[in-house]
N, C-alpha and C. Protein backbone atom coordinates (compact mmCIF):
# COMPACT_ATOMS: atom_id res chain seq x y z
N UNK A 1 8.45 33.01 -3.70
CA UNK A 1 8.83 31.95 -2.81
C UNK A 1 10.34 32.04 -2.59
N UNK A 2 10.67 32.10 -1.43
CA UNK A 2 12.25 32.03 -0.91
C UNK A 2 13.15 30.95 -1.64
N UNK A 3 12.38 29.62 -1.18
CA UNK A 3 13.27 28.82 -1.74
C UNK A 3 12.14 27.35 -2.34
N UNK A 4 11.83 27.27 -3.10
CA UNK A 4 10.52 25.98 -3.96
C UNK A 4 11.00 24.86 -3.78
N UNK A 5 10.41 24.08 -2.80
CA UNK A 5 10.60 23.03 -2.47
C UNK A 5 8.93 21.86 -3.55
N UNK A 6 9.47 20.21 -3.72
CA UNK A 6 8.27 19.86 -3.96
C UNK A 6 7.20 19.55 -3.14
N UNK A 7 7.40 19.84 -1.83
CA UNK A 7 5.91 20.00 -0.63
C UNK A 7 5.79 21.05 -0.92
N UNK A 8 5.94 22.01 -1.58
CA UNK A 8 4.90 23.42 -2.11
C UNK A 8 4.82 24.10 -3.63
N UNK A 9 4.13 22.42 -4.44
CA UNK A 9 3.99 22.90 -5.67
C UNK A 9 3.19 23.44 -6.07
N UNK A 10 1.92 23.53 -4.71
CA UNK A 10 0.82 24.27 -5.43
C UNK A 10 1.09 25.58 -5.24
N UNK A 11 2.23 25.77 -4.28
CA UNK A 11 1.71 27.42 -4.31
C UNK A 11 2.82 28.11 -5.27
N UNK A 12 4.04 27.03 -5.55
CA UNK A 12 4.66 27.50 -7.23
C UNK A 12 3.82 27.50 -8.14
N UNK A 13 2.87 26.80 -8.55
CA UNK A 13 2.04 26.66 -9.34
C UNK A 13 1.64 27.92 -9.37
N UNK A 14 0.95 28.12 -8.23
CA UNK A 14 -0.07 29.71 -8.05
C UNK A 14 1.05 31.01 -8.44
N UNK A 15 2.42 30.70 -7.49
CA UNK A 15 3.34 32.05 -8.41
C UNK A 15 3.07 32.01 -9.62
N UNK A 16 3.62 31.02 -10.40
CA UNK A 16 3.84 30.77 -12.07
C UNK A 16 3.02 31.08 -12.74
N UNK A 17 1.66 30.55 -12.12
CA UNK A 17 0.42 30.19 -13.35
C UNK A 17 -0.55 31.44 -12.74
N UNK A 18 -0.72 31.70 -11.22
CA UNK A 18 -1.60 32.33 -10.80
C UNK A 18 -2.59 31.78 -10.77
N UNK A 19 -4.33 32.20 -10.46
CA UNK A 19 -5.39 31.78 -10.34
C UNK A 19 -5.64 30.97 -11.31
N UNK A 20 -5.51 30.54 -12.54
CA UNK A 20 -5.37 29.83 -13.63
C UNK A 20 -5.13 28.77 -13.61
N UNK A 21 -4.00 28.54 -13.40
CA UNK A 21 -3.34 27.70 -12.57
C UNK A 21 -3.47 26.98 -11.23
N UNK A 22 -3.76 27.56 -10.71
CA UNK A 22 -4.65 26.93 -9.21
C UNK A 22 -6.02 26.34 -9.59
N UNK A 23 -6.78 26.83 -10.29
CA UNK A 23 -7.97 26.49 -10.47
C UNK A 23 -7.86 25.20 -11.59
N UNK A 24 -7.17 25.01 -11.75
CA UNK A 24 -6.61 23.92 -13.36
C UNK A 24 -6.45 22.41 -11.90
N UNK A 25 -5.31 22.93 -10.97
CA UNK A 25 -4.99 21.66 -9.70
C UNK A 25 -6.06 21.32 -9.08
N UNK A 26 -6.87 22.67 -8.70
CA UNK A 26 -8.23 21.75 -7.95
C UNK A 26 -9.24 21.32 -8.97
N UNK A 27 -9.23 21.66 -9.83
CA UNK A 27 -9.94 21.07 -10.97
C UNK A 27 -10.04 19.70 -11.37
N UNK A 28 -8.77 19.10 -11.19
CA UNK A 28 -7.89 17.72 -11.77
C UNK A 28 -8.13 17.44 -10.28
N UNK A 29 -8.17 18.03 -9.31
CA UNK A 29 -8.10 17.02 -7.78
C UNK A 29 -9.80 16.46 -7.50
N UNK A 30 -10.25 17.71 -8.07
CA UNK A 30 -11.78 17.08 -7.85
C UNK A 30 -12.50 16.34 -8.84
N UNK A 31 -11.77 16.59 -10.06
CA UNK A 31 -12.09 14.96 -11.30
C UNK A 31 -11.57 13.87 -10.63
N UNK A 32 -10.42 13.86 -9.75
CA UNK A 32 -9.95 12.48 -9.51
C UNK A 32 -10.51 12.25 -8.34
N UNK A 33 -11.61 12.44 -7.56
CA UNK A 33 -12.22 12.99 -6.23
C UNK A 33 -13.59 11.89 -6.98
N UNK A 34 -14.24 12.30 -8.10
CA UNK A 34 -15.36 12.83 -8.28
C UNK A 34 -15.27 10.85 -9.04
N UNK A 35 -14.07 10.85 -9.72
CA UNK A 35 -13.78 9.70 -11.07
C UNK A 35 -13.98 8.28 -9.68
N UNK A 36 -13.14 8.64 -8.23
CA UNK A 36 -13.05 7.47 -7.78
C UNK A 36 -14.46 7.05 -7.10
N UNK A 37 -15.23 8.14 -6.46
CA UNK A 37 -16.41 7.94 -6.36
C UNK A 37 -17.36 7.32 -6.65
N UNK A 38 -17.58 7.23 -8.22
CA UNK A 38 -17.75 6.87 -9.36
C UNK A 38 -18.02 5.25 -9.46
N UNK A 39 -16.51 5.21 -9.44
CA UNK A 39 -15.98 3.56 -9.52
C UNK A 39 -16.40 2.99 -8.37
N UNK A 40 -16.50 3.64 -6.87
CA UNK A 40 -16.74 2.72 -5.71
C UNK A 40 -18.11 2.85 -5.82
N UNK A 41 -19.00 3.93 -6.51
CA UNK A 41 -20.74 3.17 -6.00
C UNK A 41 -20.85 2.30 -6.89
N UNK A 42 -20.23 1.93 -7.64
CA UNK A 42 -20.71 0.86 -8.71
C UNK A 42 -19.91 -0.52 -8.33
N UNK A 43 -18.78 -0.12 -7.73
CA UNK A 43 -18.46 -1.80 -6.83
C UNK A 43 -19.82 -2.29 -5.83
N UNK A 44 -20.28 -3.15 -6.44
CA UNK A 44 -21.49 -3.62 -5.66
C UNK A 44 -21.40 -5.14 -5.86
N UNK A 45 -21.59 -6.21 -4.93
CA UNK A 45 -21.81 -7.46 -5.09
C UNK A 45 -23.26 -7.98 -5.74
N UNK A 46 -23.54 -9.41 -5.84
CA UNK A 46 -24.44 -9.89 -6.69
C UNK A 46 -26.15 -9.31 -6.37
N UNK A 47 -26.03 -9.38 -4.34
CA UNK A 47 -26.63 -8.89 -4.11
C UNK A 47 -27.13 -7.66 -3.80
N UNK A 48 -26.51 -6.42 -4.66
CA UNK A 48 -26.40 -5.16 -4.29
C UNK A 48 -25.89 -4.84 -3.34
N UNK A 49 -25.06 -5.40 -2.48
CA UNK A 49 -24.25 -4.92 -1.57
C UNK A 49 -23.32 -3.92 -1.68
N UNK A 50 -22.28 -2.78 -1.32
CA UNK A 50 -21.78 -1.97 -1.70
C UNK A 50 -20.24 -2.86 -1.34
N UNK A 51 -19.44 -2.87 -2.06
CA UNK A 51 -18.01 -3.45 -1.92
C UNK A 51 -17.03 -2.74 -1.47
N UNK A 52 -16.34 -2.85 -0.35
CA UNK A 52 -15.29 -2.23 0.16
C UNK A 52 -14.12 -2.22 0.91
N UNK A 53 -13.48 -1.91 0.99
CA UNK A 53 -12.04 -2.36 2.76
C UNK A 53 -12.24 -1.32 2.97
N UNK A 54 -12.63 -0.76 4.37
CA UNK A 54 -12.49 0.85 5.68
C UNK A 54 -11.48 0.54 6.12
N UNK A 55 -10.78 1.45 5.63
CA UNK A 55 -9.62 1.70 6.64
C UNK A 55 -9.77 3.18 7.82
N UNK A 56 -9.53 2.45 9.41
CA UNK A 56 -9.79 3.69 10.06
C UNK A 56 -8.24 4.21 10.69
N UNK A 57 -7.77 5.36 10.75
CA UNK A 57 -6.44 5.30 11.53
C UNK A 57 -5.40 4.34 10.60
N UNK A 58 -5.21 4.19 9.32
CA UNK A 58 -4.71 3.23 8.90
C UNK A 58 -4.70 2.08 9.24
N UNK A 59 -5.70 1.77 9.99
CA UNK A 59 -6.46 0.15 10.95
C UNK A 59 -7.03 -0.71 9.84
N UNK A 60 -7.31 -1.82 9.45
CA UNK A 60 -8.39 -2.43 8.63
C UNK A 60 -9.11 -2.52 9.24
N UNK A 61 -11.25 -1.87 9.64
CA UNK A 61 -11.96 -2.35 10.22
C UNK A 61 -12.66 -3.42 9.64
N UNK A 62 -12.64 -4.31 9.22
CA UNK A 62 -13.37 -5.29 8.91
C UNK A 62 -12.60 -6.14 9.92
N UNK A 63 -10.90 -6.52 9.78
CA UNK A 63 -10.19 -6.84 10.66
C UNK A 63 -10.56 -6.89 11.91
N UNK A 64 -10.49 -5.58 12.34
CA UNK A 64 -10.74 -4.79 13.79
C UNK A 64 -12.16 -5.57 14.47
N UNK A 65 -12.88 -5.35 13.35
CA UNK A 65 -14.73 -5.74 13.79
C UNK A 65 -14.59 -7.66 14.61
N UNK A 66 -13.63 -8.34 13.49
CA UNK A 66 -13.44 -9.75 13.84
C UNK A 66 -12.69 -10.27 14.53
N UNK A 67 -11.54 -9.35 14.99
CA UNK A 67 -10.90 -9.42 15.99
C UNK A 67 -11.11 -9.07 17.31
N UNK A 68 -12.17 -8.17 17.90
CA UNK A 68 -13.41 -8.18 18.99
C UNK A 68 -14.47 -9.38 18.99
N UNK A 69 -14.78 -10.16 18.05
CA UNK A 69 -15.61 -10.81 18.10
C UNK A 69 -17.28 -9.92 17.50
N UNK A 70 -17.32 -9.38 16.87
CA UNK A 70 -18.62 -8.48 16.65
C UNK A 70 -19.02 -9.10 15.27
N UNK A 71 -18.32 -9.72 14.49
CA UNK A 71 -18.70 -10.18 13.33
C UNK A 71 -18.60 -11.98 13.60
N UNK A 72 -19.59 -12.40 12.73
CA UNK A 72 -19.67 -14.32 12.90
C UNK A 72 -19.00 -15.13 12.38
N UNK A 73 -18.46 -14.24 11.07
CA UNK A 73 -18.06 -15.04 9.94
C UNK A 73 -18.07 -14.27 8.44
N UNK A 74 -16.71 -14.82 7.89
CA UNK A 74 -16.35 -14.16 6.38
C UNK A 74 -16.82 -14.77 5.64
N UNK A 75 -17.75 -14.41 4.63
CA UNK A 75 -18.35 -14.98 3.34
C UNK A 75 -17.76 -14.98 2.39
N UNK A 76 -16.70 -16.08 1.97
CA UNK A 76 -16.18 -15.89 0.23
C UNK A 76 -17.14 -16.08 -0.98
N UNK A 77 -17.54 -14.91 -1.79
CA UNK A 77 -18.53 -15.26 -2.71
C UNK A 77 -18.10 -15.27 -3.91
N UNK A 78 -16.37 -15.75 -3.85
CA UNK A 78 -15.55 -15.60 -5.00
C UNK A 78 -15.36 -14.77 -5.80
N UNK A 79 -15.40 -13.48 -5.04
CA UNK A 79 -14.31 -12.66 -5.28
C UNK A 79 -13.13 -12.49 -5.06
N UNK A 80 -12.08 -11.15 -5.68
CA UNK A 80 -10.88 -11.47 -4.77
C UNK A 80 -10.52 -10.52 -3.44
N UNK A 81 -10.52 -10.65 -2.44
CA UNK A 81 -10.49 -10.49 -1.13
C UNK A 81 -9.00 -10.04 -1.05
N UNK A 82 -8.83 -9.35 -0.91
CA UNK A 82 -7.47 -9.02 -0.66
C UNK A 82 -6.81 -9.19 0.74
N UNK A 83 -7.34 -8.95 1.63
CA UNK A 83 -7.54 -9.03 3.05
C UNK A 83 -8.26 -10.68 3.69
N UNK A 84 -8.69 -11.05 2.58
CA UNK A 84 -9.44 -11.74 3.84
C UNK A 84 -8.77 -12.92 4.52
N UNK A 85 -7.52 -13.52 4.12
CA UNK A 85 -6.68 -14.10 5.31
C UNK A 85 -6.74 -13.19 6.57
N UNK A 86 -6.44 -12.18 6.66
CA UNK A 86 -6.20 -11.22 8.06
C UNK A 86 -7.91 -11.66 8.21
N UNK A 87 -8.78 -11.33 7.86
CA UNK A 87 -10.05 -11.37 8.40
C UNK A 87 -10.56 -12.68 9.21
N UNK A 88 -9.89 -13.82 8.27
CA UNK A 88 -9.96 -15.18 8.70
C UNK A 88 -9.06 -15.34 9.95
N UNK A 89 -8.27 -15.09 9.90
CA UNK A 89 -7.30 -15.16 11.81
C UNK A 89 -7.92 -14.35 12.32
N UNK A 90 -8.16 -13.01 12.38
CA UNK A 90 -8.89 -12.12 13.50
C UNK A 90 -9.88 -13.06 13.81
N UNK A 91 -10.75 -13.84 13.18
CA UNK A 91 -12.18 -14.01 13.86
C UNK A 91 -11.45 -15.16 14.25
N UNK A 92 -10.82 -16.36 13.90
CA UNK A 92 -10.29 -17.52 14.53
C UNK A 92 -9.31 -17.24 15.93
N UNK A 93 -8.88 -15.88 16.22
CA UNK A 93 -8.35 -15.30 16.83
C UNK A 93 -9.55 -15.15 18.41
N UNK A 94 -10.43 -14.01 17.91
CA UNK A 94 -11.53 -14.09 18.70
C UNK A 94 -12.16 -15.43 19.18
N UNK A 95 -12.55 -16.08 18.51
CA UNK A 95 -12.78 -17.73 19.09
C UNK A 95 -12.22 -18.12 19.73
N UNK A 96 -10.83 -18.45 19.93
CA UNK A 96 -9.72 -18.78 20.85
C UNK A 96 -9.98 -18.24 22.39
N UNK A 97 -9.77 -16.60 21.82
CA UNK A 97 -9.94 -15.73 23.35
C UNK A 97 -10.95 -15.51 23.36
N UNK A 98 -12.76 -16.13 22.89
CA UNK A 98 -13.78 -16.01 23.42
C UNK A 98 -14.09 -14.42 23.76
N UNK A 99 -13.92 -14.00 22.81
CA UNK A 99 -14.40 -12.28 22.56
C UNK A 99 -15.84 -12.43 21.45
N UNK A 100 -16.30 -10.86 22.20
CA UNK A 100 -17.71 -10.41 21.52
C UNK A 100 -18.32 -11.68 21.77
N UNK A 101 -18.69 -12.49 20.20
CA UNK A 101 -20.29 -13.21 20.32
C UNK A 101 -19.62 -14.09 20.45
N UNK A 102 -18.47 -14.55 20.91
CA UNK A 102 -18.02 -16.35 21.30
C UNK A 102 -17.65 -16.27 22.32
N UNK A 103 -18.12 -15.04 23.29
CA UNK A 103 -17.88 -15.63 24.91
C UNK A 103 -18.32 -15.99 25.49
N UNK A 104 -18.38 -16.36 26.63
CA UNK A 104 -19.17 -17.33 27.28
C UNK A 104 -20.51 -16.77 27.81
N UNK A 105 -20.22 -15.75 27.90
CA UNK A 105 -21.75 -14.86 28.81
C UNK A 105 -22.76 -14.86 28.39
């Protein structure tokens, strides 16, 4: 390598360590791949629901969904919601401007 910057530690890695070494980073990338996976199918609500925030484009769609009007309403089932103020104005938002299912048509 000319000059090792830290946006190219894997491929210092690969000088240093070689295949060994490379295979050690994707190793640890796909335990931590494999570990978070893991943890999100088992976030599930009371009713087996699967628990989550989508983020699309760095967008919140749950947001997005209630701010068109496509969703009716946020259910607090006392959890903690991290988001769901933003969720609560998007849809009070949509009501206002009579988008998706609160327009008039």
């Amino acid at each position: 390598m000319p000059e090792p910057h830290n946006d190219f530690i894997f491929s210092i890695i690969g000088e240093e360590f070689g295949l060994v070494g490379c295979t050690v980073v994707i190793g640890l990338f796909l335990i931590l791949i494999f570990q978070g996976l893991n943890v999100a199918a088992k976030a599930k609500d009371k009713y087996g629901r699967l628990l989550a925030w989508v983020f699309v484009d760095g967008e919140l769609l749950q947001k997005k969904l209630a701010q068109e009007g496509l969703v009716e309403k946020f259910y607090d089932y006392g959890y903690d919601y991290t988001y769901s103020e933003l969720i609560i104005n998007a849809d009070k938002e949509a009501r206002v401007e009579n988008r998706g299912i609160y327009s008039q048509n």
